[in-house]
N, C-alpha and C. Protein backbone atom coordinates (compact mmCIF):
# COMPACT_ATOMS: atom_id res chain seq x y z
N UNK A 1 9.18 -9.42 -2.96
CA UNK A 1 9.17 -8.25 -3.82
C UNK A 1 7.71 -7.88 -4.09
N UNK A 2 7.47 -6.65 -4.09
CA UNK A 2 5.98 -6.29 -4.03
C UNK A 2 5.83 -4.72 -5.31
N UNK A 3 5.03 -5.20 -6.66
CA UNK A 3 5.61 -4.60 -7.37
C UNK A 3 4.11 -4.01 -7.67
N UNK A 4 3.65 -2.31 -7.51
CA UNK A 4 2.59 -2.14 -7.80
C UNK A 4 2.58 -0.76 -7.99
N UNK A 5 1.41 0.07 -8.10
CA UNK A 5 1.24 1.32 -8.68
C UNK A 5 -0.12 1.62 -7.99
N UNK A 6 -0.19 3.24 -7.22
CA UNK A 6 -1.06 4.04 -6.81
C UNK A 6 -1.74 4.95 -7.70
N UNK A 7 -2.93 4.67 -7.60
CA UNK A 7 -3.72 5.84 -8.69
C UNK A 7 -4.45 6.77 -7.65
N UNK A 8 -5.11 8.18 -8.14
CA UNK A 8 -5.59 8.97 -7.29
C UNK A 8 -6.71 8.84 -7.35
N UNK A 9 -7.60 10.08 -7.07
CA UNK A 9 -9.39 9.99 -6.92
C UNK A 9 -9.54 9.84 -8.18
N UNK A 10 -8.87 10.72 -8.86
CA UNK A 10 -9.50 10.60 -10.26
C UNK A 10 -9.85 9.56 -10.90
N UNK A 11 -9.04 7.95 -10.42
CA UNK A 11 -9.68 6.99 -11.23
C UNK A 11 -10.15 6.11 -10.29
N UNK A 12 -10.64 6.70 -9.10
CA UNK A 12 -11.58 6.05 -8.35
C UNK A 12 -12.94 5.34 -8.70
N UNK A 13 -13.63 6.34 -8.59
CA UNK A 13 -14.90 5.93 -9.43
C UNK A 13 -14.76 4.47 -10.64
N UNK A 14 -14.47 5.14 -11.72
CA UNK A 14 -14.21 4.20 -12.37
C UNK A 14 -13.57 3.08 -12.61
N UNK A 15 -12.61 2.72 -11.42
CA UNK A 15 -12.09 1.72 -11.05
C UNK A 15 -13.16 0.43 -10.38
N UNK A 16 -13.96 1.46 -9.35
CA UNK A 16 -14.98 0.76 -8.66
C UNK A 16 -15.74 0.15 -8.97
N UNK A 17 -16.55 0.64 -10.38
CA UNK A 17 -17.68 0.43 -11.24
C UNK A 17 -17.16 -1.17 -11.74
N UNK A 18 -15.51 -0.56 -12.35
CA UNK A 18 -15.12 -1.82 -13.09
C UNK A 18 -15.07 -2.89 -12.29
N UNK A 19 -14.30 -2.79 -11.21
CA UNK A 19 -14.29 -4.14 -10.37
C UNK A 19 -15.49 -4.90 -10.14
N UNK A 20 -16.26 -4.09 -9.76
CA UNK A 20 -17.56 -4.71 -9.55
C UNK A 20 -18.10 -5.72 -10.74
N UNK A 21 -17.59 -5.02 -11.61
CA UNK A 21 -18.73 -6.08 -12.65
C UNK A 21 -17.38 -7.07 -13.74
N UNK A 22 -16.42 -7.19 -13.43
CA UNK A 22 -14.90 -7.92 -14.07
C UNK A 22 -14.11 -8.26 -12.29
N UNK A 23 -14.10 -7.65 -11.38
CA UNK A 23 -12.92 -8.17 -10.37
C UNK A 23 -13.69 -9.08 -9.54
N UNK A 24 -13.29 -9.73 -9.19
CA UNK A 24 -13.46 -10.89 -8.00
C UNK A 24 -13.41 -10.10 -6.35
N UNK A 25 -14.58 -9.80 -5.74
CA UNK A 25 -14.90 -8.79 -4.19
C UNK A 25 -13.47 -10.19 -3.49
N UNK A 26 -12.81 -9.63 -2.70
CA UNK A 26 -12.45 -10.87 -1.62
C UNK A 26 -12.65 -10.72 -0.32
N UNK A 27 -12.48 -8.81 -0.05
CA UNK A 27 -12.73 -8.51 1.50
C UNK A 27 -12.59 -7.02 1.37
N UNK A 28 -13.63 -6.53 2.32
CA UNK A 28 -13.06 -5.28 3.00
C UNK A 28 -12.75 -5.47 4.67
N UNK A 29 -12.09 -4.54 4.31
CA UNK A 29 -11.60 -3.97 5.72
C UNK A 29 -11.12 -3.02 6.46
N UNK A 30 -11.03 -2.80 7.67
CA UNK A 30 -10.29 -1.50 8.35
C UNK A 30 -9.16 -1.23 8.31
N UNK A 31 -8.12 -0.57 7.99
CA UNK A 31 -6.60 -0.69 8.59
C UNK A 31 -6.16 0.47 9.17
N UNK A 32 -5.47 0.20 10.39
CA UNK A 32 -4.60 1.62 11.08
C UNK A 32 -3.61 0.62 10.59
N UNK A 33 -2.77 2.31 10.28
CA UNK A 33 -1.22 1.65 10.00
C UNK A 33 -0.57 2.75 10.37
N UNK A 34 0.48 2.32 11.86
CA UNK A 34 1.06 3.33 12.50
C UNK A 34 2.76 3.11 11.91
N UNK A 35 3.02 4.23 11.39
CA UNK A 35 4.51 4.37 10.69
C UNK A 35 5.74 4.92 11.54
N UNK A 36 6.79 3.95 11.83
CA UNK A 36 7.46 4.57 12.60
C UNK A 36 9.11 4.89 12.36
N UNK A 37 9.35 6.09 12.84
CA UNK A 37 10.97 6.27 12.34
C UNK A 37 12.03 7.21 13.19
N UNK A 38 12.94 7.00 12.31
CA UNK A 38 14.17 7.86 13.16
C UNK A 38 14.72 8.91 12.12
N UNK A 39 15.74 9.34 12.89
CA UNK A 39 15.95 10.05 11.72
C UNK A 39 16.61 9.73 10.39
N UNK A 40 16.95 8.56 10.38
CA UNK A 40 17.39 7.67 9.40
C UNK A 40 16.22 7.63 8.64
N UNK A 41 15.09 7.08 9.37
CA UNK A 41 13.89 6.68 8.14
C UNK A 41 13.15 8.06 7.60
N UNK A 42 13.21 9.14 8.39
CA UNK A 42 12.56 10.19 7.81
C UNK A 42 13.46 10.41 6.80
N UNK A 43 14.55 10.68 7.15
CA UNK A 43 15.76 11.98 5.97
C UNK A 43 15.47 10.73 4.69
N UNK A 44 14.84 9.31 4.27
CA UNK A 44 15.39 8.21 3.68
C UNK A 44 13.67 8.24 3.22
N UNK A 45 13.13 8.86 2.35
CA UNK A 45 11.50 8.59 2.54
C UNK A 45 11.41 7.02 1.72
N UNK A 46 12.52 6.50 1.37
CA UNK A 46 12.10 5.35 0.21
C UNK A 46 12.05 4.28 1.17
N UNK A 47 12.01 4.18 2.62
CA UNK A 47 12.33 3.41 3.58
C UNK A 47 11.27 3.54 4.87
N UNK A 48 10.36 2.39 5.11
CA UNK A 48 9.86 2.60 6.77
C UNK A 48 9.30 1.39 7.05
N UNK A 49 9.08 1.57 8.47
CA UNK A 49 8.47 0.69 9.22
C UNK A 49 6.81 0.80 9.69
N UNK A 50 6.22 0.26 9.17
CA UNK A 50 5.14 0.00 9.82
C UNK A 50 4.49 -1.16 10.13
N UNK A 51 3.87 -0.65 11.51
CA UNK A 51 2.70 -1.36 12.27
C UNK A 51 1.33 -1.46 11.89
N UNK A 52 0.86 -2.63 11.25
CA UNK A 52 -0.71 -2.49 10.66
C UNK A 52 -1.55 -3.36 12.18
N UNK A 53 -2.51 -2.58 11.72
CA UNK A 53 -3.44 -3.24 12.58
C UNK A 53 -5.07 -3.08 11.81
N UNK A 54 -5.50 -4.73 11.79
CA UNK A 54 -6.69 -4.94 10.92
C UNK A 54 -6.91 -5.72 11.15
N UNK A 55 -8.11 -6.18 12.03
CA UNK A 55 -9.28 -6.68 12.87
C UNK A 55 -8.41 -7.12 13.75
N UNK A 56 -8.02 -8.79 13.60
CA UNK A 56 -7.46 -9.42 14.76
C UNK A 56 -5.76 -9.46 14.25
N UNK A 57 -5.50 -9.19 13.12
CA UNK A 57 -4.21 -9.27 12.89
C UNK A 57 -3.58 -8.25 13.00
N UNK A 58 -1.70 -8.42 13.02
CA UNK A 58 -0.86 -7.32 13.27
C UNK A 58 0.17 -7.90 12.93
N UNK A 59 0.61 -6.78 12.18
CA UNK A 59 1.89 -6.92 11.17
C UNK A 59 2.80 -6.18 11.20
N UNK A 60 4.05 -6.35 11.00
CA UNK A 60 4.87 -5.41 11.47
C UNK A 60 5.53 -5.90 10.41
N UNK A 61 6.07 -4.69 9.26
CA UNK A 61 5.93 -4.18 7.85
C UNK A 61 7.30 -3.36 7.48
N UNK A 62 8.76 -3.93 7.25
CA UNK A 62 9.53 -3.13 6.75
C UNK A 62 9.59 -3.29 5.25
N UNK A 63 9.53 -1.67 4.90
CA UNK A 63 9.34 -1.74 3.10
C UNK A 63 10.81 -0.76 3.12
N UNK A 64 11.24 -1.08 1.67
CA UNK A 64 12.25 -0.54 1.04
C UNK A 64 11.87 -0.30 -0.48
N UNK A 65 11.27 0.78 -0.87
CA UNK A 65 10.84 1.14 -2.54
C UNK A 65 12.23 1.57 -3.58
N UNK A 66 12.28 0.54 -4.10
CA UNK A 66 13.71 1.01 -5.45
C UNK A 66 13.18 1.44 -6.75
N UNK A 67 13.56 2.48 -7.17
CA UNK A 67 13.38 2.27 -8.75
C UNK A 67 12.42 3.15 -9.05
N UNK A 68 11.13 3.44 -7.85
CA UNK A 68 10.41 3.68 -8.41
C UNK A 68 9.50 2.99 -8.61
N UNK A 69 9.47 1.57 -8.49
CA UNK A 69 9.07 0.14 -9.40
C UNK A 69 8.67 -0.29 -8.60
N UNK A 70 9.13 -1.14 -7.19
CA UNK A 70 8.86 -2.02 -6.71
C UNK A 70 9.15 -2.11 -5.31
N UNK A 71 8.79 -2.81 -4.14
CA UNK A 71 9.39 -2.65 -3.19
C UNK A 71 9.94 -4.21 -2.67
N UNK A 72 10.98 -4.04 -1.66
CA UNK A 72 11.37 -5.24 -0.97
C UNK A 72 10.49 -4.88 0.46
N UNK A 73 10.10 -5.92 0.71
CA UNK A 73 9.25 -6.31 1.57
C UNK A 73 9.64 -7.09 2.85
N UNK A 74 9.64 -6.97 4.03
CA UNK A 74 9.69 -8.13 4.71
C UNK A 74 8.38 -7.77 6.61
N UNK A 75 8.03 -9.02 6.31
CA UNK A 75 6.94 -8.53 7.43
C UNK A 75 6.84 -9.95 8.48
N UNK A 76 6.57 -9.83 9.71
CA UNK A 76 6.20 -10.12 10.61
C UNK A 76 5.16 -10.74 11.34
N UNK A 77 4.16 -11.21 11.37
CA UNK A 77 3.02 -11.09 12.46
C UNK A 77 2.93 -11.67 13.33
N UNK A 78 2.47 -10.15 14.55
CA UNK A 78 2.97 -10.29 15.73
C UNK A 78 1.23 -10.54 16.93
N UNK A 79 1.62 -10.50 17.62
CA UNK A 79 0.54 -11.11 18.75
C UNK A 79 0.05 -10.10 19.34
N UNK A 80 1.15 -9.38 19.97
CA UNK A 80 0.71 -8.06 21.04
C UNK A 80 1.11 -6.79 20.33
N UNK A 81 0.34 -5.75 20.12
CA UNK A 81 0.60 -4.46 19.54
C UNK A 81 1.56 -3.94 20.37
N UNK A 82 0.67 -3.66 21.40
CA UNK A 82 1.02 -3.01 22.60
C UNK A 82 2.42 -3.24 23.00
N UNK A 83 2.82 -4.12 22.94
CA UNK A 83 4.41 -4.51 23.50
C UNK A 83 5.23 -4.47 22.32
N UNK A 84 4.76 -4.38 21.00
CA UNK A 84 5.43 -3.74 19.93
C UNK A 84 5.69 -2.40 20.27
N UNK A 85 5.01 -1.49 20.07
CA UNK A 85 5.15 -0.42 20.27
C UNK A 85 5.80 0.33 21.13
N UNK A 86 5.89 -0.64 22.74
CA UNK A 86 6.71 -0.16 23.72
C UNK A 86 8.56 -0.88 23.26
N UNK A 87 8.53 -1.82 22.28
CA UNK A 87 9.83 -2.20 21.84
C UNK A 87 10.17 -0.94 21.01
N UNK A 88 9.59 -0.73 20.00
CA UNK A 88 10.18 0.43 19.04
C UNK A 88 10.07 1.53 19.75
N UNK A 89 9.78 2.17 21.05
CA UNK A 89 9.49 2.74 21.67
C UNK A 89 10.96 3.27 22.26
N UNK A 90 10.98 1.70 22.77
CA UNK A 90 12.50 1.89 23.61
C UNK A 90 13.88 1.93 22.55
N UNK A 91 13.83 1.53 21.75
CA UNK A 91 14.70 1.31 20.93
C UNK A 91 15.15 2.35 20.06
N UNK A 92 14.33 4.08 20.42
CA UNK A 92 14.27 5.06 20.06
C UNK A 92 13.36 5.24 18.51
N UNK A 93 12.64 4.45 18.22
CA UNK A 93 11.53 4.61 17.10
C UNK A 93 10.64 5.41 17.52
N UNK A 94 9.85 6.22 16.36
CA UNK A 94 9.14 7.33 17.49
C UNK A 94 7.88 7.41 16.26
N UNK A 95 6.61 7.46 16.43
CA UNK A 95 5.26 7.47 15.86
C UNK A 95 5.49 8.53 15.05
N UNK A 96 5.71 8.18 13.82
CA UNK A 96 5.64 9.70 12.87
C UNK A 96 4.66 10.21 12.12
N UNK A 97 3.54 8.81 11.85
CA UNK A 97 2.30 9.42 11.25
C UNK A 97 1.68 7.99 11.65
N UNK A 98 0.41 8.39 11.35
CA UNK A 98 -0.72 6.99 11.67
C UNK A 98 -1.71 7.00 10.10
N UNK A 99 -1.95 6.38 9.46
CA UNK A 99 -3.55 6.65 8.13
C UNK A 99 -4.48 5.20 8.85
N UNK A 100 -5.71 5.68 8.65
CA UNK A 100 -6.34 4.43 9.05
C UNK A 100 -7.09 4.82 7.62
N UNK A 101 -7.75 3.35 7.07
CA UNK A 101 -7.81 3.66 5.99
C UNK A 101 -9.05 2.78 6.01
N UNK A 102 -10.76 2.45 4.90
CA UNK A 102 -11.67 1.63 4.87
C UNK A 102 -11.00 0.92 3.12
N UNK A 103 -10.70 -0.23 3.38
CA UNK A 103 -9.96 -0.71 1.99
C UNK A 103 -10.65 -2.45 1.62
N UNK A 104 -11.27 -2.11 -0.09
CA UNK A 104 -12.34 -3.06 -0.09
C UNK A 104 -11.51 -3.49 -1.32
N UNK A 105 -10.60 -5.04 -1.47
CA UNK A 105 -10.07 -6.04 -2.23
C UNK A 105 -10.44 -6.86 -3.69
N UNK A 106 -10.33 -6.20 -4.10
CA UNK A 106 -10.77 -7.42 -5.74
C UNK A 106 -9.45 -8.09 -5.91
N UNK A 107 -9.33 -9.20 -6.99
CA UNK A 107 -8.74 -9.70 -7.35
C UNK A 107 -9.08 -9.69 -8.94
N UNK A 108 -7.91 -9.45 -9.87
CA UNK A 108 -8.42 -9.29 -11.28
C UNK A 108 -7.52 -9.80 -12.17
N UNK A 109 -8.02 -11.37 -13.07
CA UNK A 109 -7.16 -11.89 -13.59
C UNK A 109 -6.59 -12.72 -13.02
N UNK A 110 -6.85 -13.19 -11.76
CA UNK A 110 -6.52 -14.09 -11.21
C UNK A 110 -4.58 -13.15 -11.01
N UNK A 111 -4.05 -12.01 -11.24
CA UNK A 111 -2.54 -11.51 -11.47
C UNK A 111 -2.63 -10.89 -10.46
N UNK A 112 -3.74 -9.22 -10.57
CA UNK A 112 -3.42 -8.40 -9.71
C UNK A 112 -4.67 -8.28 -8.39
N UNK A 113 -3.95 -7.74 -7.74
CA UNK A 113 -4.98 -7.48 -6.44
C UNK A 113 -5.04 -6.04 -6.66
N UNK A 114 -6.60 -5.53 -6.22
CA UNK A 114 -7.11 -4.53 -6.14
C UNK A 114 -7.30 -3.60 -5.48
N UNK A 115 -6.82 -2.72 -4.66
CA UNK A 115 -7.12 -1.94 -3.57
C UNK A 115 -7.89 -0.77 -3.65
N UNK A 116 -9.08 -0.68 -3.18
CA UNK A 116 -9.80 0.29 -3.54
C UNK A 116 -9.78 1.56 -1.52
N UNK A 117 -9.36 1.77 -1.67
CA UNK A 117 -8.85 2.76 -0.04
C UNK A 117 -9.60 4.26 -0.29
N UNK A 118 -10.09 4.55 0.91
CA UNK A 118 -11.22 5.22 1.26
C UNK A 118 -9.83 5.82 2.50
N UNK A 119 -8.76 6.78 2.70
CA UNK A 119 -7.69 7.11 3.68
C UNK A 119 -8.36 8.59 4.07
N UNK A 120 -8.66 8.36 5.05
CA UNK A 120 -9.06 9.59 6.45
C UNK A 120 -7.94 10.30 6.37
N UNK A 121 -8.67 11.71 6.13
CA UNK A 121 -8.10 12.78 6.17
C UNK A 121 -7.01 12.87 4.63
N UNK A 122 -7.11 12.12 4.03
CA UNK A 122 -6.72 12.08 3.03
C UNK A 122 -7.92 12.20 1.50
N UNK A 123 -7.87 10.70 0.79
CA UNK A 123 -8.74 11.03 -0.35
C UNK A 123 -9.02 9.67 -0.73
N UNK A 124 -9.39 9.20 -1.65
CA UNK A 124 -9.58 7.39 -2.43
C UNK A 124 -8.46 7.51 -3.08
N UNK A 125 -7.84 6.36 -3.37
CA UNK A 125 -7.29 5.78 -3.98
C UNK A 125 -7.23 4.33 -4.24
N UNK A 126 -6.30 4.21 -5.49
CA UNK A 126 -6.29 3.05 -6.01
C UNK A 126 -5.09 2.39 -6.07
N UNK A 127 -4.96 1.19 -4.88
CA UNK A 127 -3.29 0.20 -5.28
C UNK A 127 -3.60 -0.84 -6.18
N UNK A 128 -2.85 -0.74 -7.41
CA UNK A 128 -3.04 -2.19 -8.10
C UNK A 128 -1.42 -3.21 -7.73
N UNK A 129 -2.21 -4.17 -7.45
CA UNK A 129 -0.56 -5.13 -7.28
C UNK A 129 -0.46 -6.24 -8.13
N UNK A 130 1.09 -6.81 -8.42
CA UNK A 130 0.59 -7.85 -8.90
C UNK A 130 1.06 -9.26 -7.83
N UNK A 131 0.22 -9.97 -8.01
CA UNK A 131 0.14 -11.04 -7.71
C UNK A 131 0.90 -12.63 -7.61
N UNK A 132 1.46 -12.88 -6.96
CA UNK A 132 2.05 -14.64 -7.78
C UNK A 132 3.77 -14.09 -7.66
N UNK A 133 3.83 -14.91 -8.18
CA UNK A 133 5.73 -15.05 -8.89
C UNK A 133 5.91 -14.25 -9.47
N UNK A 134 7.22 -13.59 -9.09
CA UNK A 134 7.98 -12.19 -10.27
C UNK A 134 8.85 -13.01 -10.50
N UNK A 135 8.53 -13.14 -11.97
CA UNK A 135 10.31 -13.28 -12.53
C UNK A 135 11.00 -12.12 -12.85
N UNK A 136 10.67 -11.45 -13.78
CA UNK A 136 11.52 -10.24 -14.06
C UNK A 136 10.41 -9.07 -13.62
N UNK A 137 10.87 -8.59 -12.65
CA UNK A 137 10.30 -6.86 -11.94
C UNK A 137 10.01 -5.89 -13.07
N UNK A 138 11.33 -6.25 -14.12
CA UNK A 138 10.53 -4.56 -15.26
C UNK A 138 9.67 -5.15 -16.13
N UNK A 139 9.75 -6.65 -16.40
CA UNK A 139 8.42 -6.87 -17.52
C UNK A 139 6.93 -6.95 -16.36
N UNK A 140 7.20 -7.40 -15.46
CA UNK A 140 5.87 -7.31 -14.77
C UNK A 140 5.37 -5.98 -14.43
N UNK A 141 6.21 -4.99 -14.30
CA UNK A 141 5.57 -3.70 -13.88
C UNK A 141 5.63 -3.10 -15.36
N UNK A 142 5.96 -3.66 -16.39
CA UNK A 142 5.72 -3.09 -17.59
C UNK A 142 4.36 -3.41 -18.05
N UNK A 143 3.74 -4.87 -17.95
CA UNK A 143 2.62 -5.60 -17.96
C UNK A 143 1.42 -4.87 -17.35
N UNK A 144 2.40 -4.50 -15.93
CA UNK A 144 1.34 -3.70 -15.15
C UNK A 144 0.44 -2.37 -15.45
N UNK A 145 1.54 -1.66 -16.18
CA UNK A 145 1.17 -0.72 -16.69
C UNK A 145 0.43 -0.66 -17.94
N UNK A 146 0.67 -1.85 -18.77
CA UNK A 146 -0.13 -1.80 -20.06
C UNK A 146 -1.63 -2.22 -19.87
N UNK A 147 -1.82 -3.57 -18.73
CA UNK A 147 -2.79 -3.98 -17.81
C UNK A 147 -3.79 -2.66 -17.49
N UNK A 148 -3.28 -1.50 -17.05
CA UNK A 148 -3.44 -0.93 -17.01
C UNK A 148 -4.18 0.28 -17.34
N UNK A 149 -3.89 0.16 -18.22
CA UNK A 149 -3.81 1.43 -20.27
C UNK A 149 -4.84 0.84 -20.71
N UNK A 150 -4.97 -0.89 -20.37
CA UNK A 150 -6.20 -1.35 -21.02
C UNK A 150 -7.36 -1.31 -20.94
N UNK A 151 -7.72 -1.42 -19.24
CA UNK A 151 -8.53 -1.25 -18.65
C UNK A 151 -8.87 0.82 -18.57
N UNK A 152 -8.49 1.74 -19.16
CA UNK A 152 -8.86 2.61 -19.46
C UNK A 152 -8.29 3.72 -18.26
N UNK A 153 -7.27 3.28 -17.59
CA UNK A 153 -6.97 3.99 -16.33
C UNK A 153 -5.75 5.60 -17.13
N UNK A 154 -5.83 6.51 -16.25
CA UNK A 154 -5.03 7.66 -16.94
C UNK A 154 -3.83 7.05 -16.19
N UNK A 155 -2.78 7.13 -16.48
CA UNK A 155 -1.17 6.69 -15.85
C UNK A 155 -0.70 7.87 -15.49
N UNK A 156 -1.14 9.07 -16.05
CA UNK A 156 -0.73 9.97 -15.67
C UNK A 156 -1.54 10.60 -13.94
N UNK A 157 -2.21 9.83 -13.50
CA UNK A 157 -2.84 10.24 -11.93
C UNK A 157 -2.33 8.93 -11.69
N UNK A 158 -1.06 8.26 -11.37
CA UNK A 158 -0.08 7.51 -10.85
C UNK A 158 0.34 8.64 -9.54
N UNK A 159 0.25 8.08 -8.35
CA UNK A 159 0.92 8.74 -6.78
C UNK A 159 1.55 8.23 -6.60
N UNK A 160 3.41 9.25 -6.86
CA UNK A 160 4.44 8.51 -6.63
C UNK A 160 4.81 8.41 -5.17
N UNK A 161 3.90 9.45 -4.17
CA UNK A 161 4.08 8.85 -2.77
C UNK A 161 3.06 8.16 -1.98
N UNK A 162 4.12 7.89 -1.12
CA UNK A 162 3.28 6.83 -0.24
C UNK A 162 2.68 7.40 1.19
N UNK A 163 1.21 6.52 1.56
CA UNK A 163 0.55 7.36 2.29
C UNK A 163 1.00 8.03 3.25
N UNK A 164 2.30 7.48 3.98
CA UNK A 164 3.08 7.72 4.96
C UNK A 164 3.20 9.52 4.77
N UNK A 165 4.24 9.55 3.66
CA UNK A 165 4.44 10.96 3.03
C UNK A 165 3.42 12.34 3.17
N UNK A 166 2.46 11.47 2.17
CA UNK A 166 0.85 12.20 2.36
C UNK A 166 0.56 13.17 3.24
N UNK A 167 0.40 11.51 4.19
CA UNK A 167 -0.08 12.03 5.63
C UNK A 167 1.12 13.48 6.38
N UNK A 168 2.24 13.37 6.05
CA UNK A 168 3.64 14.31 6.22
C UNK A 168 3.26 15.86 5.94
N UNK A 169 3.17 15.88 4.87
CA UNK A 169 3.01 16.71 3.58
C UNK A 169 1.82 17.21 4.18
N UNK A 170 1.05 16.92 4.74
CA UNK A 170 -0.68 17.62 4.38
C UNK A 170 -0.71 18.61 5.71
């Protein structure tokens, strides 16, 4: 279960500043993440598949978002892209959008992870996640949000879609 919240440019900046001097740096990095679907996964936007690719690793990424809240997760990692792609290929999956994104990691509180994303052709944004063991999904994304409120973030520049969409939409 993967329970987190997107902020926009607007609390870019000041997200950045903060991490730097309260979050723990762990990594940046590159990511293409090629999204793929049918017409099941388009008409279904709370649902997709993607293919990440970031440096030497590759992941192959089915999310399911409920609620609003949280997503179910289940992922993969695979060896050969290339012969991924010719599987979902054949199997009638078809490339519906690609974001490659420059995304630099804090860790804060030892709870949440930080995503600070720099998305081409898009804009910055901010994923906060949390971290560890969920016991209960609405107090942790309630936590999350107050976590949140504390650190001085507007809730109201919360992006209820996902880059996939974005990238759709634009």
């Amino acid at each position: 279960m993967e329970i987190k919240i997107k902020l926009t440019k607007e609390e870019y900046e000041k997200m950045k500043k903060m991490m730097k001097s309260i979050g723990k740096f762990l990594l940046q990095s590159n990511q293409q993440d090629i999204y793929y679907g049918s017409d099941y996964f388009i008409s279904d936007s709370n649902k997709f598949l993607r293919l990440r690719l970031s440096g030497n690793k590759k992941v192959l990424t089915y999310k399911t978002y409920n609620n609003n809240m949280y997503y179910e997760e289940y992922e993969v990692e695979i060896d050969n892209s290339n012969n991924m792609m010719k599987i979902l290929d054949f199997i009638g999956l078809k490339n519906i959008t690609e974001v490659k994104k420059e995304r630099m990691i804090y860790s804060y509180q030892n709870k949440y992870e930080v995503s600070l994303d720099k998305v081409d052709n898009l804009e910055y944004f901010i994923e906060i996640e949390v971290k560890g063991t969920i016991n209960d999904f609405f107090d942790e994304y309630d936590n999350l949000l107050k976590d949140s409120r504390n650190l001085g973030l507007n809730l109201n520049n919360i992006e209820q879609k996902r880059y996939p969409q974005l990238m759709i939409s634009k």
